[in-house]
PDB file of N, CA and C in Angstrom:
ATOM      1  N   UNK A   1      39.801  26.390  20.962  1.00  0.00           N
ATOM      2  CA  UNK A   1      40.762  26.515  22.046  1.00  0.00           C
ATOM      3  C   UNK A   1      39.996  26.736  23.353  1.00  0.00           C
ATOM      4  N   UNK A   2      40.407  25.815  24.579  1.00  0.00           N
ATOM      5  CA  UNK A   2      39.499  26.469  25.274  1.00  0.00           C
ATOM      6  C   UNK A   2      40.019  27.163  26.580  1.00  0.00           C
ATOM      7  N   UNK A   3      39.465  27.818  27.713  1.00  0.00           N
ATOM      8  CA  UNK A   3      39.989  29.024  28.145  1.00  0.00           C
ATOM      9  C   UNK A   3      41.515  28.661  28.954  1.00  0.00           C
ATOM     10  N   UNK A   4      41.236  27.891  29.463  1.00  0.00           N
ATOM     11  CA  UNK A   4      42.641  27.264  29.925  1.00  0.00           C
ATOM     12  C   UNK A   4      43.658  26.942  28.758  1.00  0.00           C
ATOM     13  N   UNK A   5      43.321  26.726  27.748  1.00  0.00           N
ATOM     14  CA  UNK A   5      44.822  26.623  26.730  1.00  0.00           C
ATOM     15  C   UNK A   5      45.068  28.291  26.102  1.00  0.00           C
ATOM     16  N   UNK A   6      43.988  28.781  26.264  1.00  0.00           N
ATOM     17  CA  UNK A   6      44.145  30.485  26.242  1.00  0.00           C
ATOM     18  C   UNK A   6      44.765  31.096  27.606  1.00  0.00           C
ATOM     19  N   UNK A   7      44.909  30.646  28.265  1.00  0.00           N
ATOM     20  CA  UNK A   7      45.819  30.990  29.262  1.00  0.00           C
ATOM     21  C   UNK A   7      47.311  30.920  29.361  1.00  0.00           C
ATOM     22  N   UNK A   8      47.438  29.627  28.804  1.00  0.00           N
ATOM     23  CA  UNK A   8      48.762  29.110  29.031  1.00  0.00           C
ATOM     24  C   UNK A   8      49.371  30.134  27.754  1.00  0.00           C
ATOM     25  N   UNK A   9      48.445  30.085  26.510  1.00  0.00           N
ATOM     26  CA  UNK A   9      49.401  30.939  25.402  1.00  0.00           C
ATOM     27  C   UNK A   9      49.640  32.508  26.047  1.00  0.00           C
ATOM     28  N   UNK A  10      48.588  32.705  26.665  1.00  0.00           N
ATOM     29  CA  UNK A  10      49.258  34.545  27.334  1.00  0.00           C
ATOM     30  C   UNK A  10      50.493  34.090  28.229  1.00  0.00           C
ATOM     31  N   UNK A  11      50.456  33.123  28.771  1.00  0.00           N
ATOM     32  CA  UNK A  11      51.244  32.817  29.871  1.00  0.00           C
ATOM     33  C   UNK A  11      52.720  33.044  29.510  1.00  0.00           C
ATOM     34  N   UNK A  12      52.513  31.895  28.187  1.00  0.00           N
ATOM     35  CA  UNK A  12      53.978  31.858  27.444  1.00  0.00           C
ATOM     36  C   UNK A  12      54.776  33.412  26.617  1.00  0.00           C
ATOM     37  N   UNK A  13      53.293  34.070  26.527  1.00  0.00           N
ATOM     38  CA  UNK A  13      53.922  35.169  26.015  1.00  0.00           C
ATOM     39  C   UNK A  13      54.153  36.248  26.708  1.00  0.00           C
ATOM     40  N   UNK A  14      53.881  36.191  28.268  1.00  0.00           N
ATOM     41  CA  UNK A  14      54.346  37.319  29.140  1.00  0.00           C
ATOM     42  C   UNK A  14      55.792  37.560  28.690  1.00  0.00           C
ATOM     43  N   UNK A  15      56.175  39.192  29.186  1.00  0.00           N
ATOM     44  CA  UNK A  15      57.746  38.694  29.078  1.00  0.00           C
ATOM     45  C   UNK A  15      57.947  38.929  30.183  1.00  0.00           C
ATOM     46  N   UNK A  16      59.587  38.322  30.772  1.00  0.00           N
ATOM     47  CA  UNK A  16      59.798  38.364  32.038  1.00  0.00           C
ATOM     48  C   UNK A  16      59.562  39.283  32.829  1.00  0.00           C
ATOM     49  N   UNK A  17      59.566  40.808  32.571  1.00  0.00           N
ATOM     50  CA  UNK A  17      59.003  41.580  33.202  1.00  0.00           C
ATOM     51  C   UNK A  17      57.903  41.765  34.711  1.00  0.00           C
ATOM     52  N   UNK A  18      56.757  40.943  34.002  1.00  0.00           N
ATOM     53  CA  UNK A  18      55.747  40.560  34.206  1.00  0.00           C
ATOM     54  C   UNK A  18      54.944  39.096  34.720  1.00  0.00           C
ATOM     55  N   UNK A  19      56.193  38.262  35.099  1.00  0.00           N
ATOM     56  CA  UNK A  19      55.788  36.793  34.829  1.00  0.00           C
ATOM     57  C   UNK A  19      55.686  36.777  36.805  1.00  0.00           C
ATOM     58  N   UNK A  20      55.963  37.653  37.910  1.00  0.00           N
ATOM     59  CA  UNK A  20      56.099  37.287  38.403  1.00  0.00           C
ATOM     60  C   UNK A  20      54.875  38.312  39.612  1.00  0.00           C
ATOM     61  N   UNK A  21      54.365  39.118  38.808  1.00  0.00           N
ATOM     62  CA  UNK A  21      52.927  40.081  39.160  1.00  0.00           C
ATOM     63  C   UNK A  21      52.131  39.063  38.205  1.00  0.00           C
ATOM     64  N   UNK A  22      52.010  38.169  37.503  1.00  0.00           N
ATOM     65  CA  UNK A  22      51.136  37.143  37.331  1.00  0.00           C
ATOM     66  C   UNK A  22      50.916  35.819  38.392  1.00  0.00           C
ATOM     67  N   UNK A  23      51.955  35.539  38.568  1.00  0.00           N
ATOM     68  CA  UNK A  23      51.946  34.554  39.617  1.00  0.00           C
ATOM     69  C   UNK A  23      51.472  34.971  40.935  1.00  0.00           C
ATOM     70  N   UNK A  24      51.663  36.045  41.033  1.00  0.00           N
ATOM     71  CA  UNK A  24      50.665  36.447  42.725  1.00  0.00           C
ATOM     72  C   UNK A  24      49.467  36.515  42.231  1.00  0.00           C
ATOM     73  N   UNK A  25      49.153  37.439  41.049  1.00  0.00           N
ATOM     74  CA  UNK A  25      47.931  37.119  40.891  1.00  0.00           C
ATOM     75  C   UNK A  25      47.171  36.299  40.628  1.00  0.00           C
ATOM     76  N   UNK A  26      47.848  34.969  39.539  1.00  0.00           N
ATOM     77  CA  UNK A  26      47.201  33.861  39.718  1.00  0.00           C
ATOM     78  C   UNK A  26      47.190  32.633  41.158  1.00  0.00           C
ATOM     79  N   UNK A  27      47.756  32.923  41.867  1.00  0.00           N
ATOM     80  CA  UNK A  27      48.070  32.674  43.369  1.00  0.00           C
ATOM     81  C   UNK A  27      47.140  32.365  43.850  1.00  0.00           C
ATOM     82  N   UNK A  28      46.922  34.048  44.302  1.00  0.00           N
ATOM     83  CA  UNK A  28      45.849  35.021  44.599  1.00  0.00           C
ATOM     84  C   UNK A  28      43.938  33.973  44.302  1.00  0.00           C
ATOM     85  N   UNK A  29      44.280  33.887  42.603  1.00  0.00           N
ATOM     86  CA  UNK A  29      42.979  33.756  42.803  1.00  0.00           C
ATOM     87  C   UNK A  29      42.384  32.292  42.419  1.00  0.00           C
ATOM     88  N   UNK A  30      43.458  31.655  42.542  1.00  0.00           N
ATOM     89  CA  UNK A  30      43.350  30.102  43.067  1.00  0.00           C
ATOM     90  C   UNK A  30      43.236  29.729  44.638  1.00  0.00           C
ATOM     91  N   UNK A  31      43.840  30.608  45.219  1.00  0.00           N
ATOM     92  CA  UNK A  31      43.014  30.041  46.346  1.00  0.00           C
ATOM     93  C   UNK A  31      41.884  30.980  46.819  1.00  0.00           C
ATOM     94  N   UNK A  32      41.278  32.087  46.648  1.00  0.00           N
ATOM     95  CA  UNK A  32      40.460  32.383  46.528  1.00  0.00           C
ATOM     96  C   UNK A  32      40.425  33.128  47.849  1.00  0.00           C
ATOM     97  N   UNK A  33      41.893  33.384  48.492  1.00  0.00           N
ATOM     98  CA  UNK A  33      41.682  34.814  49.272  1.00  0.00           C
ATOM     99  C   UNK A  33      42.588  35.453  48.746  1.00  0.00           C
ATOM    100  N   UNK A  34      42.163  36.342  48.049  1.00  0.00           N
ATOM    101  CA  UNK A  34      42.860  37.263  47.494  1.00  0.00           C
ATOM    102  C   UNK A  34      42.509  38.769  48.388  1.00  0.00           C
ATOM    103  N   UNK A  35      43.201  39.868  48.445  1.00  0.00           N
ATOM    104  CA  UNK A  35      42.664  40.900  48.725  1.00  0.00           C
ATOM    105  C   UNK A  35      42.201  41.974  47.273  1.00  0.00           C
ATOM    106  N   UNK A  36      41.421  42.351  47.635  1.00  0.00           N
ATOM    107  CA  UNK A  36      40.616  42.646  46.804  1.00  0.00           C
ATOM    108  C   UNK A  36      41.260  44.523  46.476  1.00  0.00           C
ATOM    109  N   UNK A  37      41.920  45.073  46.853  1.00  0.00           N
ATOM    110  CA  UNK A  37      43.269  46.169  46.894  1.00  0.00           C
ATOM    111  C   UNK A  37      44.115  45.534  45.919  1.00  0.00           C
ATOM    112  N   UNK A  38      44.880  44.499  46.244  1.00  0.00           N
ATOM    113  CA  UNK A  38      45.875  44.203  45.681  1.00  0.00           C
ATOM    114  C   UNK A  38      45.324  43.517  44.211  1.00  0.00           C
ATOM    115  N   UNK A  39      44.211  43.155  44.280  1.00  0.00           N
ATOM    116  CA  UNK A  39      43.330  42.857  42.977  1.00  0.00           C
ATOM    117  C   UNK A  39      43.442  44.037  42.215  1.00  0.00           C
ATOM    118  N   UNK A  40      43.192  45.486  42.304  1.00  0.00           N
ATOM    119  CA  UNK A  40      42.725  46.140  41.931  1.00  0.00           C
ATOM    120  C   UNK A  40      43.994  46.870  40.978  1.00  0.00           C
ATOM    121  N   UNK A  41      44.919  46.623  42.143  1.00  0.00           N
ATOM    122  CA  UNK A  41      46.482  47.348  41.714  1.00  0.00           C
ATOM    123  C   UNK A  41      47.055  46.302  40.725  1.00  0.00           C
ATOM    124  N   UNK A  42      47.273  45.075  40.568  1.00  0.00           N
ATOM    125  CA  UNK A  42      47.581  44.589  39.807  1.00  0.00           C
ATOM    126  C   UNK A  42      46.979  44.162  38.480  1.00  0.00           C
ATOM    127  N   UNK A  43      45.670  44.420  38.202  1.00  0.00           N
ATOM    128  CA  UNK A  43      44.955  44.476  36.783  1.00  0.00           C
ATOM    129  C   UNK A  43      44.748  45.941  36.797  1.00  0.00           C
ATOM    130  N   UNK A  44      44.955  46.896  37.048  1.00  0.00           N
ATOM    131  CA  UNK A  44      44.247  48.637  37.121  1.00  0.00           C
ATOM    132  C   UNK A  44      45.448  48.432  35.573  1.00  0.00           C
ATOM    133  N   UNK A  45      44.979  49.166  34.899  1.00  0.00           N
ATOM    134  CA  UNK A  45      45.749  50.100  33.098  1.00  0.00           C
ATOM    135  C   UNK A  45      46.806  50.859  33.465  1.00  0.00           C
ATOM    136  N   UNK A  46      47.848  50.713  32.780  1.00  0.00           N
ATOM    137  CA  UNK A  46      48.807  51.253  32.408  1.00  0.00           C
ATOM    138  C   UNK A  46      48.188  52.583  32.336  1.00  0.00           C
ATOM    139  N   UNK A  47      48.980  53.896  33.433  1.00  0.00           N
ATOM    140  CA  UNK A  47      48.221  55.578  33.112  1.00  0.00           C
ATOM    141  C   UNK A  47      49.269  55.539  31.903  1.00  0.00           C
ATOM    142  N   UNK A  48      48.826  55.680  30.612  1.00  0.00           N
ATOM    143  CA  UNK A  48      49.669  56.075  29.793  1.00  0.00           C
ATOM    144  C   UNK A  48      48.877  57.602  29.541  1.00  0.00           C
ATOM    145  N   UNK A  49      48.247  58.443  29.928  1.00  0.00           N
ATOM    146  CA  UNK A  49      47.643  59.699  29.569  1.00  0.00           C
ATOM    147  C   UNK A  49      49.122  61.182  29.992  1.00  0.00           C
ATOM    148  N   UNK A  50      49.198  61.707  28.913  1.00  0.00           N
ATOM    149  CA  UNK A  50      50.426  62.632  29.138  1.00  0.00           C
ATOM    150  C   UNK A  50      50.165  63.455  30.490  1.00  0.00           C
ATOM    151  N   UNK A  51      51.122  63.520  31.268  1.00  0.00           N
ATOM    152  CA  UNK A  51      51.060  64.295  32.606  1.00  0.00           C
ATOM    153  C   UNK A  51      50.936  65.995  32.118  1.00  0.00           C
ATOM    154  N   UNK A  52      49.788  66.339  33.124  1.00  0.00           N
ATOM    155  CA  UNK A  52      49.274  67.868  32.691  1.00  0.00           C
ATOM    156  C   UNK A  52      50.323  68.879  33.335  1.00  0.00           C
ATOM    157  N   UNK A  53      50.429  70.163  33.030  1.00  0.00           N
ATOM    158  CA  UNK A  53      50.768  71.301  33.556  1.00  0.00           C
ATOM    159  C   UNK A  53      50.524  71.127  35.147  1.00  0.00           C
ATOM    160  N   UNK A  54      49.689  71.383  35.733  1.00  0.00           N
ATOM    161  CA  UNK A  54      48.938  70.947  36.919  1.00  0.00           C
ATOM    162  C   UNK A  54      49.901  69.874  37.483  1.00  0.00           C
ATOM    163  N   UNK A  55      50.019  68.919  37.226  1.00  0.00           N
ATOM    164  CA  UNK A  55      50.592  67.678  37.733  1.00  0.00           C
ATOM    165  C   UNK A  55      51.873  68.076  37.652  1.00  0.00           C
ATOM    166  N   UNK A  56      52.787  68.388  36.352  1.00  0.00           N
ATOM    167  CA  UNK A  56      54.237  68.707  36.455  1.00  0.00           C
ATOM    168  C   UNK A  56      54.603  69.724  37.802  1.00  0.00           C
ATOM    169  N   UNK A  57      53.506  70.318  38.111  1.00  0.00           N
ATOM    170  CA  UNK A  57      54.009  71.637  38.950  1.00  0.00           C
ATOM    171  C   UNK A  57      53.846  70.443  40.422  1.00  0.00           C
ATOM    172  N   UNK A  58      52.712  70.142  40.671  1.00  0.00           N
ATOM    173  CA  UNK A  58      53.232  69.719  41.849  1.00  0.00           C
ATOM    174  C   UNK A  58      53.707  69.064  42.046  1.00  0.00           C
ATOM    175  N   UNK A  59      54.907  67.954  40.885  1.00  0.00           N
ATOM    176  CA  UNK A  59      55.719  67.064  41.310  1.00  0.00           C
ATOM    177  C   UNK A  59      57.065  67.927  41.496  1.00  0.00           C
ATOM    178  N   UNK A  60      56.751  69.063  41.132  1.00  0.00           N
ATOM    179  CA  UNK A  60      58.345  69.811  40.817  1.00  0.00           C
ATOM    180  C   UNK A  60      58.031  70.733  42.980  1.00  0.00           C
ATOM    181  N   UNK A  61      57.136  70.762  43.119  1.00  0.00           N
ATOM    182  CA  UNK A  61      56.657  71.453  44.520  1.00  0.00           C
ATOM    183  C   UNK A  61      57.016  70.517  45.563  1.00  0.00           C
ATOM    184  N   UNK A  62      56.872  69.280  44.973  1.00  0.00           N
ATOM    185  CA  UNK A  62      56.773  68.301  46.278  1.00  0.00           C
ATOM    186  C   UNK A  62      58.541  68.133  46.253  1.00  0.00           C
ATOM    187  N   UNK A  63      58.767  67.662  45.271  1.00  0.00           N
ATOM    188  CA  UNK A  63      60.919  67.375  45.291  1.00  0.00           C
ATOM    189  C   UNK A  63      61.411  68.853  45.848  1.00  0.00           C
ATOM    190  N   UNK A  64      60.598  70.163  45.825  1.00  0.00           N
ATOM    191  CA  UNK A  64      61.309  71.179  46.299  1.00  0.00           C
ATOM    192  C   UNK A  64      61.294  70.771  47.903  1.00  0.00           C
ATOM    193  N   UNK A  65      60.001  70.650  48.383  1.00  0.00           N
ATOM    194  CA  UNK A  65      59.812  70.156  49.851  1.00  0.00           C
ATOM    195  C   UNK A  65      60.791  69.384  50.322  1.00  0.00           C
ATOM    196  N   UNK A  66      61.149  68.414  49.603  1.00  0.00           N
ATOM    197  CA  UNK A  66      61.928  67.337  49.871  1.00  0.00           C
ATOM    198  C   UNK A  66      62.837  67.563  49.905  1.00  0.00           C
ATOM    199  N   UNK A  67      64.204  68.912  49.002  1.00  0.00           N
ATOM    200  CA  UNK A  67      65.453  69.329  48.773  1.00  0.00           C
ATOM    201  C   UNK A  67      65.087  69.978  50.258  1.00  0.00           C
ATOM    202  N   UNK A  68      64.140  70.966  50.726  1.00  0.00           N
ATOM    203  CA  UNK A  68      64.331  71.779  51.890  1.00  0.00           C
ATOM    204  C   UNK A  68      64.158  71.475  53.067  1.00  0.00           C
ATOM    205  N   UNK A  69      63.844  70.050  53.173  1.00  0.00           N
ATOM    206  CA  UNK A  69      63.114  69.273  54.315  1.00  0.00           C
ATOM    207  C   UNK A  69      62.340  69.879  54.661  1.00  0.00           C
ATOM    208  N   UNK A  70      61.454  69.588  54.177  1.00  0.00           N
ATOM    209  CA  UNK A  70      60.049  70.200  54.389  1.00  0.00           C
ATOM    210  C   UNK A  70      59.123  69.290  54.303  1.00  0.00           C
ATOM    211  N   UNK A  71      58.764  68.078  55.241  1.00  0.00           N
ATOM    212  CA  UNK A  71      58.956  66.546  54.880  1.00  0.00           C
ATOM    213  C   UNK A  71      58.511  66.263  56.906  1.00  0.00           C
ATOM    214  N   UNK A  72      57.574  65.239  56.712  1.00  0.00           N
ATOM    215  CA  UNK A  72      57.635  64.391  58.269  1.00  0.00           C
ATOM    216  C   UNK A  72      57.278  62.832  57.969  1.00  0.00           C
ATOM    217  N   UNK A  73      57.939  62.060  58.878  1.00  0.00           N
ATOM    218  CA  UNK A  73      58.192  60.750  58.755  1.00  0.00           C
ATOM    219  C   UNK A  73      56.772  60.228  58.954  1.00  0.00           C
ATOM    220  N   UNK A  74      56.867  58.719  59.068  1.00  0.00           N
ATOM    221  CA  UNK A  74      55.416  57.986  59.144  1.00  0.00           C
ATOM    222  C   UNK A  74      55.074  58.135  60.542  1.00  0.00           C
ATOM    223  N   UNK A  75      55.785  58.040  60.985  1.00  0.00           N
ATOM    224  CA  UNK A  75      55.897  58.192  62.879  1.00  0.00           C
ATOM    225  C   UNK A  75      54.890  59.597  63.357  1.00  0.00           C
ATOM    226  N   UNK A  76      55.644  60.617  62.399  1.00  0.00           N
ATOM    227  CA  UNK A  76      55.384  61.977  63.037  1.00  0.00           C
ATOM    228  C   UNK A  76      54.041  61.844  62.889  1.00  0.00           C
ATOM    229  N   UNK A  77      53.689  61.334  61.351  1.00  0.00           N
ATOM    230  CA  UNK A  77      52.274  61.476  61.022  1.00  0.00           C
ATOM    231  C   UNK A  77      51.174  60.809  61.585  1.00  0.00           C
ATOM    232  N   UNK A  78      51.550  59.866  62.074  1.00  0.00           N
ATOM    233  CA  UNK A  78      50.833  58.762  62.716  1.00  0.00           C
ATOM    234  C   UNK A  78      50.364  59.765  63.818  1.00  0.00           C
ATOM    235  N   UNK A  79      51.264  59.935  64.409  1.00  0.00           N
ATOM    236  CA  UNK A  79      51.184  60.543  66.240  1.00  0.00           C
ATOM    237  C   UNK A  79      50.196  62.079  65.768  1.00  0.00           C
ATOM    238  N   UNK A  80      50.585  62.727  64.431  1.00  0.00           N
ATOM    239  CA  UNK A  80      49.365  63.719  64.498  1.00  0.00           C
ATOM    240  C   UNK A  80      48.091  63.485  63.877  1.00  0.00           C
ATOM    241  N   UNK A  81      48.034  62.089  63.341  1.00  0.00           N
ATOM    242  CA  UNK A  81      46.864  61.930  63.473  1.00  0.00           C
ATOM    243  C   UNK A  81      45.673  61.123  64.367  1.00  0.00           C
ATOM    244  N   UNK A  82      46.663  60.799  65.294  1.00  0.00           N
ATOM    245  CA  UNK A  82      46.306  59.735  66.152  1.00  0.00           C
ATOM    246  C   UNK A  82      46.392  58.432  65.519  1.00  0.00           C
ATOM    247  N   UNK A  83      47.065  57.834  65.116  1.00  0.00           N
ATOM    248  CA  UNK A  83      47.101  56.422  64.778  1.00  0.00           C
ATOM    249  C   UNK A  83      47.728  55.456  65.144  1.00  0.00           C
TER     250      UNK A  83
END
C-alpha cells in the first residue's frame, strides 16, 4: 500500500467529527504556508491525563471570579499592558 492510499483509508475512516480539522490541515500543508501555531494545535494529543486537585481548585477560583465580576475585558487588558 503506498502512503497516499494510506491516507485516503484514514481519510475514509475519520468520523465526521473530525473531517473538517483535517481539511485545514491538509490545506494547510499542501500549500505549504501553513502557520506553524495552528500546526501545533491541531496534531498536539488529546490531554486525556485526570485533572489534579490543584487544577480543580483553580477552575472552581476562576468561575468564582467570574460569578463576582472579578473579570476585565480584552480592551482593559490591552490598555494595561500597553498593547
Amino acid at each position: 500500500m503506498t502512503s497516499k492510499q494510506a491516507l485516503h483509508n484514514l481519510v475514509d475512516q475519520l468520523p465526521s467529527s473530525r473531517v473538517s480539522t483535517a481539511v485545514r490541515l491538509l490545506e494547510s500543508l499542501r500549500s505549504g504556508d501553513y502557520d506553524p501555531v495552528l500546526l501545533a494545535l491541531l496534531t498536539a494529543p488529546v490531554d486525556d491525563e485526570p485533572e489534579t486537585d490543584e487544577e480543580r481548585a483553580a477552575v472552581e477560583e476562576a468561575k468564582a471570579d467570574i460569578a463576582a465580576g472579578r473579570v476585565v475585558t480584552n480592551e482593559e487588558l490591552r490598555r494595561e499592558i500597553g498593547w
